[in-house]
N, C-alpha and C. Protein backbone atom coordinates (compact mmCIF):
# COMPACT_ATOMS: atom_id res chain seq x y z
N UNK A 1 -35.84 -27.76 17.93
CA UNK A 1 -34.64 -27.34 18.63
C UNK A 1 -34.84 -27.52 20.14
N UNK A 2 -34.01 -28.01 20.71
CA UNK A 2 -34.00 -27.94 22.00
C UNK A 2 -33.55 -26.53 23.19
N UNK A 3 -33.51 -26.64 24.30
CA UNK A 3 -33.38 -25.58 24.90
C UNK A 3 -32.29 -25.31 25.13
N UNK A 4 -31.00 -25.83 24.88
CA UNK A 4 -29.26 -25.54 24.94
C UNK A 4 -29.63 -24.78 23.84
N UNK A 5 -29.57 -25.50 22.57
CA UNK A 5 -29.68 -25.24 21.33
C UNK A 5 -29.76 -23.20 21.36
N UNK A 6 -31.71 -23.38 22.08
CA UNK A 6 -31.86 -21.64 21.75
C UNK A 6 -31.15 -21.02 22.81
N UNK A 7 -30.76 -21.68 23.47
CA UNK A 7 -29.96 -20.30 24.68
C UNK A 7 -28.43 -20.46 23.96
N UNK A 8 -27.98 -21.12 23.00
CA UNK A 8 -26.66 -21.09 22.73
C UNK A 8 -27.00 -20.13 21.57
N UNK A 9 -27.94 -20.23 20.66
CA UNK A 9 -27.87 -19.17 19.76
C UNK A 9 -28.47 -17.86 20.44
N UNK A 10 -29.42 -17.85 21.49
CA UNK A 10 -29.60 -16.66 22.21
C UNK A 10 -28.07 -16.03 22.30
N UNK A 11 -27.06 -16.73 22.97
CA UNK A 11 -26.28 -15.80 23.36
C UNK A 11 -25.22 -15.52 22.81
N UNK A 12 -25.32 -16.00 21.23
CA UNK A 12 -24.23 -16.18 19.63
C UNK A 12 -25.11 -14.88 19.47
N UNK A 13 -26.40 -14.65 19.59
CA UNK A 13 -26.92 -13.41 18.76
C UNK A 13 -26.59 -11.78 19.91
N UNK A 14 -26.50 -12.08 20.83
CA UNK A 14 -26.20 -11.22 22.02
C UNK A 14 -24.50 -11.00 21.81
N UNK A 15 -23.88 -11.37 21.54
CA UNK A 15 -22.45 -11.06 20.88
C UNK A 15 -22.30 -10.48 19.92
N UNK A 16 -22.99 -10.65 18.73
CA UNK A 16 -22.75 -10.72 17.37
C UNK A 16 -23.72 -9.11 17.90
N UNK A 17 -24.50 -8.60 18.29
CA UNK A 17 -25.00 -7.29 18.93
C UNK A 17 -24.04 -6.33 19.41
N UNK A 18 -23.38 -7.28 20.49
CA UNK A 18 -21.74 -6.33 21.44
C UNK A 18 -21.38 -5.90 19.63
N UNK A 19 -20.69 -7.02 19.06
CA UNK A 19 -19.79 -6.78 18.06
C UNK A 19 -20.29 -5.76 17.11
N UNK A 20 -21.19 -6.05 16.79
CA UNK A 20 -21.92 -4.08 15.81
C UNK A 20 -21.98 -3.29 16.75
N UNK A 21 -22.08 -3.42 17.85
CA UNK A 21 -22.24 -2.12 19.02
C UNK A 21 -20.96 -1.52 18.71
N UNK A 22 -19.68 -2.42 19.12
CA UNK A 22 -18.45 -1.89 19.49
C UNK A 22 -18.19 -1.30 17.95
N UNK A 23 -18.29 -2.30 16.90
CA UNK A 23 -17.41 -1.73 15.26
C UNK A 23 -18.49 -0.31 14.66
N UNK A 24 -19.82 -0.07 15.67
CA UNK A 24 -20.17 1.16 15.32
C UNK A 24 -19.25 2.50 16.12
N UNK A 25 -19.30 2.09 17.40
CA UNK A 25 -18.73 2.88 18.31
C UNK A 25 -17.23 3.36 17.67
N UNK A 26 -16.20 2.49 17.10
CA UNK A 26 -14.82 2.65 16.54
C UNK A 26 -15.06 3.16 15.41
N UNK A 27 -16.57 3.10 14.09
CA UNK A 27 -16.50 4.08 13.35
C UNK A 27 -16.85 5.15 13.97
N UNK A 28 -17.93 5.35 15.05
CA UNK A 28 -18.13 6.82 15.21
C UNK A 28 -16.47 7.84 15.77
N UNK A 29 -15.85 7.33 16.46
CA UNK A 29 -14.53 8.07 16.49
C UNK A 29 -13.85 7.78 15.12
N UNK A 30 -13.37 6.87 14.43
CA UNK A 30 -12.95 7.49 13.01
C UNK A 30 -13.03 8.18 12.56
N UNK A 31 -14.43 8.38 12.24
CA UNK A 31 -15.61 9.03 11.28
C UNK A 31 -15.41 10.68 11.18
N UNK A 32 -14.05 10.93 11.60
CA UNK A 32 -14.13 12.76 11.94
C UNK A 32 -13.37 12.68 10.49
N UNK A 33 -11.99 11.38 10.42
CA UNK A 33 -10.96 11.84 9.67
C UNK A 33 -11.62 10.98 8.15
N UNK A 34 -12.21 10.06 8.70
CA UNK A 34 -12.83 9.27 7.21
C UNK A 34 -14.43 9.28 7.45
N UNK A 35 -14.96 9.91 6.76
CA UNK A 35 -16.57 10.24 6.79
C UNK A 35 -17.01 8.56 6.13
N UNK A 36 -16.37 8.04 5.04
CA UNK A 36 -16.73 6.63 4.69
C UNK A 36 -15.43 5.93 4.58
N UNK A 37 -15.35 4.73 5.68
CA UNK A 37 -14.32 4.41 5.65
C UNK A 37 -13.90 3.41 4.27
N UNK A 38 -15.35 3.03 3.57
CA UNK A 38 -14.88 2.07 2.32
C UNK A 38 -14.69 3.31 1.48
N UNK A 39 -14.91 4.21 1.22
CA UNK A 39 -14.49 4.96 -0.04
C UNK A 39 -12.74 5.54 0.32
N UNK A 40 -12.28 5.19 1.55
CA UNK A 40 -10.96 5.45 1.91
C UNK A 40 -10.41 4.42 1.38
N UNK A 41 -10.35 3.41 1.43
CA UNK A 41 -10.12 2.09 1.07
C UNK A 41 -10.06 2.21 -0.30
N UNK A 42 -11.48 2.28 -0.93
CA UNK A 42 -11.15 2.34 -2.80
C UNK A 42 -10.02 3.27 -3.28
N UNK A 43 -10.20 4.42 -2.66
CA UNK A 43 -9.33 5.21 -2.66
C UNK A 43 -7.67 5.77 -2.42
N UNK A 44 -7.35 4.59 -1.66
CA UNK A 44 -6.07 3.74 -1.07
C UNK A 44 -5.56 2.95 -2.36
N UNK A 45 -6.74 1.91 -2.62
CA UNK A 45 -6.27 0.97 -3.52
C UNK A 45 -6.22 1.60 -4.67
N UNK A 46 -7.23 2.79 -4.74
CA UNK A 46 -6.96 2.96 -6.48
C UNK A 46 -5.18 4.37 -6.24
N UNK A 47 -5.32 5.11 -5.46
CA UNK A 47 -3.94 5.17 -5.65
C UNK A 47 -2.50 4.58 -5.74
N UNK A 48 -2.72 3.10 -5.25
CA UNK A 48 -1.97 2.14 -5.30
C UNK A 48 -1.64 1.81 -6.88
N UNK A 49 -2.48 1.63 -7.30
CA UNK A 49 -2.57 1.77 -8.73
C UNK A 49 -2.38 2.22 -9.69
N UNK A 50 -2.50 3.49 -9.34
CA UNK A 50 -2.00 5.16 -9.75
C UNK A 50 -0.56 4.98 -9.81
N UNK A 51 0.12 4.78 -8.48
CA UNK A 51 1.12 4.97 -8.47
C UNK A 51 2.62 3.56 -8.93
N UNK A 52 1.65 2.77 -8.97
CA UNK A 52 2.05 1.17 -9.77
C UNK A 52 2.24 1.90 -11.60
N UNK A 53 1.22 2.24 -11.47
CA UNK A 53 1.47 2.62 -13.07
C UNK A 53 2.31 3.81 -13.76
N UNK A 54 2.74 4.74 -12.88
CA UNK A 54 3.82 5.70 -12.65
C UNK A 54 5.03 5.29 -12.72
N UNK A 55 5.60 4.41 -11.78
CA UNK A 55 6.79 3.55 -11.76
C UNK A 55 7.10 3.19 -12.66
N UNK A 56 5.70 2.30 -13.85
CA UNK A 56 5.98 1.55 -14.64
C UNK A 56 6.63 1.87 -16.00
N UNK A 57 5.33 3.22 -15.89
CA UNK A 57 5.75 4.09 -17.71
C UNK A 57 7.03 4.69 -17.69
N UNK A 58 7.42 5.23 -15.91
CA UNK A 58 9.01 5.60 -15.88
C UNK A 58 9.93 4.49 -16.37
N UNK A 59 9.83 3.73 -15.88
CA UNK A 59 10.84 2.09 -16.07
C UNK A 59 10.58 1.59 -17.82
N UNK A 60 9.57 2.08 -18.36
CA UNK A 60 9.28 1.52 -19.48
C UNK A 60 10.06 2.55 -20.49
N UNK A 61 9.96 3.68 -20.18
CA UNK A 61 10.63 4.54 -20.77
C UNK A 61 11.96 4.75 -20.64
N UNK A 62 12.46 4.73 -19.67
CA UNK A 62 13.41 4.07 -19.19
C UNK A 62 14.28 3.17 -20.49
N UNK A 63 13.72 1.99 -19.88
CA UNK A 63 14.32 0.94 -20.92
C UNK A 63 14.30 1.38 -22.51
N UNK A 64 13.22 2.01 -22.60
CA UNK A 64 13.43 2.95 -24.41
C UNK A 64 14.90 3.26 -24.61
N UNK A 65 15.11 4.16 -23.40
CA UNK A 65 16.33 4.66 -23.59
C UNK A 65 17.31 3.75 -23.81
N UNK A 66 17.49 2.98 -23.01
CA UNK A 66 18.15 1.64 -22.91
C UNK A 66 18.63 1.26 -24.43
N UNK A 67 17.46 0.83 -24.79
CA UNK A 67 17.51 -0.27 -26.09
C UNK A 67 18.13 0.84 -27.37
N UNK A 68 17.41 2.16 -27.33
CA UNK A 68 18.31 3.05 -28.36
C UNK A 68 19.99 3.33 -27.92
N UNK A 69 20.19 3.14 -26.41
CA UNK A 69 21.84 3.69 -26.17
C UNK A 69 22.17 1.87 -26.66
N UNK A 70 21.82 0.80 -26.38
CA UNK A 70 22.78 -0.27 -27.19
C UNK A 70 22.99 -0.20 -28.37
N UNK A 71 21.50 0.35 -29.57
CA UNK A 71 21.83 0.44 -30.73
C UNK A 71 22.87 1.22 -30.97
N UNK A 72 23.17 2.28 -30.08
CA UNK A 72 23.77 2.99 -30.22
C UNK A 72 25.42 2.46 -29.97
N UNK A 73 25.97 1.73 -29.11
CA UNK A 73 26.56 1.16 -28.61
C UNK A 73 27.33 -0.10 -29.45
N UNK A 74 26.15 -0.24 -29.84
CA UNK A 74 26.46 -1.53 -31.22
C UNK A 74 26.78 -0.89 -32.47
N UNK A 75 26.63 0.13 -33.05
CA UNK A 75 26.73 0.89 -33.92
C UNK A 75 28.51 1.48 -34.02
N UNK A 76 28.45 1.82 -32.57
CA UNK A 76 30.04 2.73 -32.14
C UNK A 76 31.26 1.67 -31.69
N UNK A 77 30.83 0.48 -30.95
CA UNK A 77 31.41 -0.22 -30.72
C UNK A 77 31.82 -1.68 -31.32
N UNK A 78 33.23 -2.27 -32.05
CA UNK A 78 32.89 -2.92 -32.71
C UNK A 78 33.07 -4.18 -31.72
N UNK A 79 33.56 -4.32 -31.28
CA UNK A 79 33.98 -5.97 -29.96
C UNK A 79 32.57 -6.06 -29.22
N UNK A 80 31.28 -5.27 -29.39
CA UNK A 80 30.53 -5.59 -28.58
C UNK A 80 29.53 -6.70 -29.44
N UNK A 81 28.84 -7.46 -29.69
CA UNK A 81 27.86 -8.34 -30.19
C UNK A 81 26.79 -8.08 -30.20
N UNK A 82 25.86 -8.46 -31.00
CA UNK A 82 24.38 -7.37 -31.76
C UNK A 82 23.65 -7.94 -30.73
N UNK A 83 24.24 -9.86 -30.07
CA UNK A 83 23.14 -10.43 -29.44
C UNK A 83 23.00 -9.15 -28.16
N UNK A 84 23.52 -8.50 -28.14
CA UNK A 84 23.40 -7.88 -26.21
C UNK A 84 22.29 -7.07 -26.12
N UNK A 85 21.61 -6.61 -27.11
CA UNK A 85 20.43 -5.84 -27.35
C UNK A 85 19.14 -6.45 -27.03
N UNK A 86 19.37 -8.26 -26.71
CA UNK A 86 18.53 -8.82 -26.43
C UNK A 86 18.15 -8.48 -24.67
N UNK A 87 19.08 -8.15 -24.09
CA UNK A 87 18.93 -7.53 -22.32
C UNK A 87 17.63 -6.70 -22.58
N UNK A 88 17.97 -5.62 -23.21
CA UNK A 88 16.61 -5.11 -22.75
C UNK A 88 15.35 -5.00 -23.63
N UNK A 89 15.72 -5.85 -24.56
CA UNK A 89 14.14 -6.36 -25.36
C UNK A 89 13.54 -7.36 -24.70
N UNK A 90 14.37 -8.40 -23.68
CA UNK A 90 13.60 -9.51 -23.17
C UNK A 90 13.20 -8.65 -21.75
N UNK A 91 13.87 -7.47 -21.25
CA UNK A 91 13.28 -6.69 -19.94
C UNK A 91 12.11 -5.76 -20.63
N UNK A 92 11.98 -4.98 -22.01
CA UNK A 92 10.55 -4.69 -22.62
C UNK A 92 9.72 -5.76 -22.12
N UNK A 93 9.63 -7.13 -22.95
CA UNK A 93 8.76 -8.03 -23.21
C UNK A 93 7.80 -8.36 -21.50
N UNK A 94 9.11 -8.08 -20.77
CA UNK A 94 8.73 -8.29 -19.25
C UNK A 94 7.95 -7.09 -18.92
N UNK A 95 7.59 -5.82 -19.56
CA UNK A 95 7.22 -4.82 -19.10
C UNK A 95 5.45 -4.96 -19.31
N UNK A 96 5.79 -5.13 -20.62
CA UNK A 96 4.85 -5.67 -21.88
C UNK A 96 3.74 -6.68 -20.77
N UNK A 97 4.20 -7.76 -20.32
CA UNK A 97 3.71 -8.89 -20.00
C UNK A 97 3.05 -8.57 -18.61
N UNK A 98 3.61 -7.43 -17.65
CA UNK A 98 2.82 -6.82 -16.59
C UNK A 98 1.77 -5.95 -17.20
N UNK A 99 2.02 -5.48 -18.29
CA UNK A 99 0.79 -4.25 -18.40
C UNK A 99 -0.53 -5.13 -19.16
N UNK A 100 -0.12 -6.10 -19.74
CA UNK A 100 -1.17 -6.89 -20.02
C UNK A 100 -1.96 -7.76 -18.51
N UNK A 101 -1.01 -8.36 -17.69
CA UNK A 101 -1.12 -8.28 -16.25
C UNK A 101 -2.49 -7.85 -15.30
N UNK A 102 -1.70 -6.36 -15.61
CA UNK A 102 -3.09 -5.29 -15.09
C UNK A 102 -4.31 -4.94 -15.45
N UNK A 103 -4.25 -5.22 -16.79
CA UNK A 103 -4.94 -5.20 -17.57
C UNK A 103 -6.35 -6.08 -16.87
N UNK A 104 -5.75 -7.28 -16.90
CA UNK A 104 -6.90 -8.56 -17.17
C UNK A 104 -7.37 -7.89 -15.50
N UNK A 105 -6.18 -7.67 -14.79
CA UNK A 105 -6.58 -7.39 -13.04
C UNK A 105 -8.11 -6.02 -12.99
N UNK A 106 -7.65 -5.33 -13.83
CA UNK A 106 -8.64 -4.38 -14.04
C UNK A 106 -9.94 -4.59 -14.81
N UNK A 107 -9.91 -5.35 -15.91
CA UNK A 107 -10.90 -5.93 -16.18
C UNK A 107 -11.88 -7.00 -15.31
N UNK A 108 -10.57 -7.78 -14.07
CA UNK A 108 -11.33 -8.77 -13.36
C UNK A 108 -12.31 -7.83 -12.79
N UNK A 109 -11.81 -6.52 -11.95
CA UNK A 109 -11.90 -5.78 -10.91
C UNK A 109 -13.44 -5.11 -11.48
N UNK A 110 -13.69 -4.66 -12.64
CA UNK A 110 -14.99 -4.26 -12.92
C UNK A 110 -16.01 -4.96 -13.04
N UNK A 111 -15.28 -6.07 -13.43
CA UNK A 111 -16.86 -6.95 -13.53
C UNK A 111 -17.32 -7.91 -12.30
N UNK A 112 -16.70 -7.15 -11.67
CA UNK A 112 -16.65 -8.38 -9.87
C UNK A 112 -18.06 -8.61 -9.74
N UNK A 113 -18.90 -7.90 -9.76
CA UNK A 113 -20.31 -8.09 -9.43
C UNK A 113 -20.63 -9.40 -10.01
N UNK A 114 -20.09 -9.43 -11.26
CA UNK A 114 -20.98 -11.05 -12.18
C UNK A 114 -19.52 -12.08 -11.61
N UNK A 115 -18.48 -12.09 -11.04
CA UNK A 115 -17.71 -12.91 -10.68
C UNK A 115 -18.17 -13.61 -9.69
N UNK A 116 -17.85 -15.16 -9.67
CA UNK A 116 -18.68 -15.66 -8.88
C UNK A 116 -17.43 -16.10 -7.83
N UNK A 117 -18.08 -15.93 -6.53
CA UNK A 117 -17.24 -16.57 -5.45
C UNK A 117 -16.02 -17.08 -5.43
N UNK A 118 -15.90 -18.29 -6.32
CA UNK A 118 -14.59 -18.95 -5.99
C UNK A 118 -13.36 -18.73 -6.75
N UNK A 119 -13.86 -17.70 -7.69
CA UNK A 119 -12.83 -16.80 -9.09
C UNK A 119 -12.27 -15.86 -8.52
N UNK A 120 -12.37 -14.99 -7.06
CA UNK A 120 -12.33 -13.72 -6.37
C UNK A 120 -10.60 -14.23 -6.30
N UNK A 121 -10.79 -15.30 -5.95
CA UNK A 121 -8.83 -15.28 -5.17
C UNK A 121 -8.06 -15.58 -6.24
N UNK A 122 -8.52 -15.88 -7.56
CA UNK A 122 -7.86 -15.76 -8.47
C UNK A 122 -7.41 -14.30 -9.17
N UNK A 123 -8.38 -13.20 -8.99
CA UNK A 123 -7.77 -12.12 -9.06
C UNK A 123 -7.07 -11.30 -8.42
N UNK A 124 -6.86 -12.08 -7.14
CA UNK A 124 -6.42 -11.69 -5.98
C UNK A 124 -4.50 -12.15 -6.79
N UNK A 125 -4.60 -13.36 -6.90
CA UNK A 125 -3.50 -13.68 -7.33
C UNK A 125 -2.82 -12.93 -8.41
N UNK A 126 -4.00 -12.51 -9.73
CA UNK A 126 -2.96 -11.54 -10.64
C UNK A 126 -2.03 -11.04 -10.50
N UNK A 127 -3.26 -10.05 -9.19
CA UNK A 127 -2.80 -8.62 -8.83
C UNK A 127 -1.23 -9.19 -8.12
N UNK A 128 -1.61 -10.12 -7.10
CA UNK A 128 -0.17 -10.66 -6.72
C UNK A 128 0.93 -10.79 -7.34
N UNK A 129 1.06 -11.61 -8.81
CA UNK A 129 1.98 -11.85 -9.68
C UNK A 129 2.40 -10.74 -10.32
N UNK A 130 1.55 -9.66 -10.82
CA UNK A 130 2.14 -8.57 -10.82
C UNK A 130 2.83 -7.25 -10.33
N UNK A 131 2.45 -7.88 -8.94
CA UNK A 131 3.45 -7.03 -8.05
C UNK A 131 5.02 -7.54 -8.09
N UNK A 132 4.67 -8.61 -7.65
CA UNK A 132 5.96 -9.62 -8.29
C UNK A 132 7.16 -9.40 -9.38
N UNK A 133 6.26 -9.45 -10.65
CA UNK A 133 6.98 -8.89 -11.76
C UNK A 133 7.29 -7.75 -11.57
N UNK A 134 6.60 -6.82 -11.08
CA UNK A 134 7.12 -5.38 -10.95
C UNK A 134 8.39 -4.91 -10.52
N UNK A 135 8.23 -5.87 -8.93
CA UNK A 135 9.68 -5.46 -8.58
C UNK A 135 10.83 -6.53 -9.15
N UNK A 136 10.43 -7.15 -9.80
CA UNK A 136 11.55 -8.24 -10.71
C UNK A 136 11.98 -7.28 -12.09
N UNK A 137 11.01 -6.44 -12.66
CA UNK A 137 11.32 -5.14 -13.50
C UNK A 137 12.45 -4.23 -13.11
N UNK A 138 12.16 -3.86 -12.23
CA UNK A 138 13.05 -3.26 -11.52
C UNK A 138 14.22 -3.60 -11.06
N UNK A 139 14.35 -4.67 -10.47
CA UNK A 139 16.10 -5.13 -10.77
C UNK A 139 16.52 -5.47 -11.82
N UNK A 140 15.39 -5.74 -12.92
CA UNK A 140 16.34 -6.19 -13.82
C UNK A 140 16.52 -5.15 -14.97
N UNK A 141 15.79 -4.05 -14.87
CA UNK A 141 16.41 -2.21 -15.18
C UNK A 141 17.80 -2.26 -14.27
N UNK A 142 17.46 -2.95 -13.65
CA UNK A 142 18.90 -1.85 -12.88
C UNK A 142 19.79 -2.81 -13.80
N UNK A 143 19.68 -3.92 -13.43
CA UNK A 143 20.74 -4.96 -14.40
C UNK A 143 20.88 -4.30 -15.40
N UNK A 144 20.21 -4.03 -16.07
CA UNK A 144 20.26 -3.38 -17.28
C UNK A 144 20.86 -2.12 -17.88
N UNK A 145 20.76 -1.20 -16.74
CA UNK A 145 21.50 -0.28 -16.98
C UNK A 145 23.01 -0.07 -16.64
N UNK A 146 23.63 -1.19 -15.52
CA UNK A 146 25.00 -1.55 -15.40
C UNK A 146 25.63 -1.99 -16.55
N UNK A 147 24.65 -3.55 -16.93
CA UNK A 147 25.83 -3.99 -18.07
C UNK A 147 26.08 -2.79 -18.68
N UNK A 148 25.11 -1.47 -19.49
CA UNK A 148 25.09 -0.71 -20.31
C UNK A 148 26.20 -0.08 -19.89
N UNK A 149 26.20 0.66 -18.47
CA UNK A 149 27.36 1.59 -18.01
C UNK A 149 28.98 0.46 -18.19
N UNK A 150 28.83 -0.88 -17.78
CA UNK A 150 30.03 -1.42 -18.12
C UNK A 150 30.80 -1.54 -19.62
N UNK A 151 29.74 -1.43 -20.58
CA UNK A 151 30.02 -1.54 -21.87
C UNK A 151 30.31 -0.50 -22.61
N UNK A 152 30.12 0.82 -21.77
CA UNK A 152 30.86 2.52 -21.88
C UNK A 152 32.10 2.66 -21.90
C-alpha cells in the first residue's frame, strides 16, 4: 500500500470513530425512554402484527356474516340469483389467501438465521403483498356489504 492509500483509510477509520461516537451519544439520550432500542423495534413490529391480525379475524368474521345474510337473502328473495353468493366467497378465498400469506411471512421470519442473504428481500416482499391484499380486503368488505344493503 502506498502512503495516500494509508492516510485515506487512516482518515475513513477516524470517521467511521466520529460516527459510533455520535450514534452512541444519540443512544445515550434515548436510552431514558427505550433502555434497548432493538427490542422497541421487535416490539413495534410484532404489534404491527398483532394488530394486522385483529383487523383481519374482524373482516373475516365479518364476511361470515355476509355469506349467511345472502343465504339468507337468496332463500327470502326470489328475483335475486344464487350466483351473488359468489361476492363474498371469492372475498373469503381472498381472506384465506392473506392468512396463508402471513403465514409463510412468519415462517420466513423465524428461520431468518439459516436464510441466506439474497432471500431477505423476498420476505420483505410477502410481507409487502400482504399488506396490499389487506387493504384490497377491506374495500372489497365494504363492496360487499353495499351490494348486500342494496339487495335489502
Amino acid at each position: 500500500m502506498d502512503k495516500e492509500q494509508e492516510a485515506l483509510m487512516k482518515q475513513q477509520l477516524v470517521q467511521l470513530v466520529r460516527i459510533k461516537d455520535e450514534v452512541d451519544k444519540i443512544r445515550e439520550t434515548i436510552s431514558p425512554d427505550y433502555p434497548n432500542i432493538e427490542d422497541a423495534i421487535k416490539s413495534g413490529k410484532q404489534d404491527i402484527t398483532k394488530y394486522f391480525d385483529r383487523i383481519h379475524d374482524n373482516l373475516f368474521t365479518f364476511n361470515n356474516m355476509l355469506i349467511a345474510g345472502y343465504f339468507a337473502l337468496i332463500q327470502l328473495k326470489v328475483d335475486i340469483s344464487k350466483f351473488v353468493i359468489l361476492i363474498p366467497i371469492v372475498n373469503l378465498a381472498i381472506f384465506i389467501f392473506i392468512d396463508y400469506l402471513m403465514m409463510e411471512y412468519s415462517r420466513a421470519n423465524a428461520n431468518i438465521g439459516e436464510t441466506l442473504v439474497d432471500k431477505i428481500p423476498e420476505i420483505g416482499k410477502k410481507s409487502e403483498r400482504a399488506t396490499q391484499l389487506s387493504f384490497i380486503t377491506i374495500v372489497t368488505t365494504l363492496i360487499v356489504t353495499i351490494v348486500f344493503i342494496c339487495y335489502l
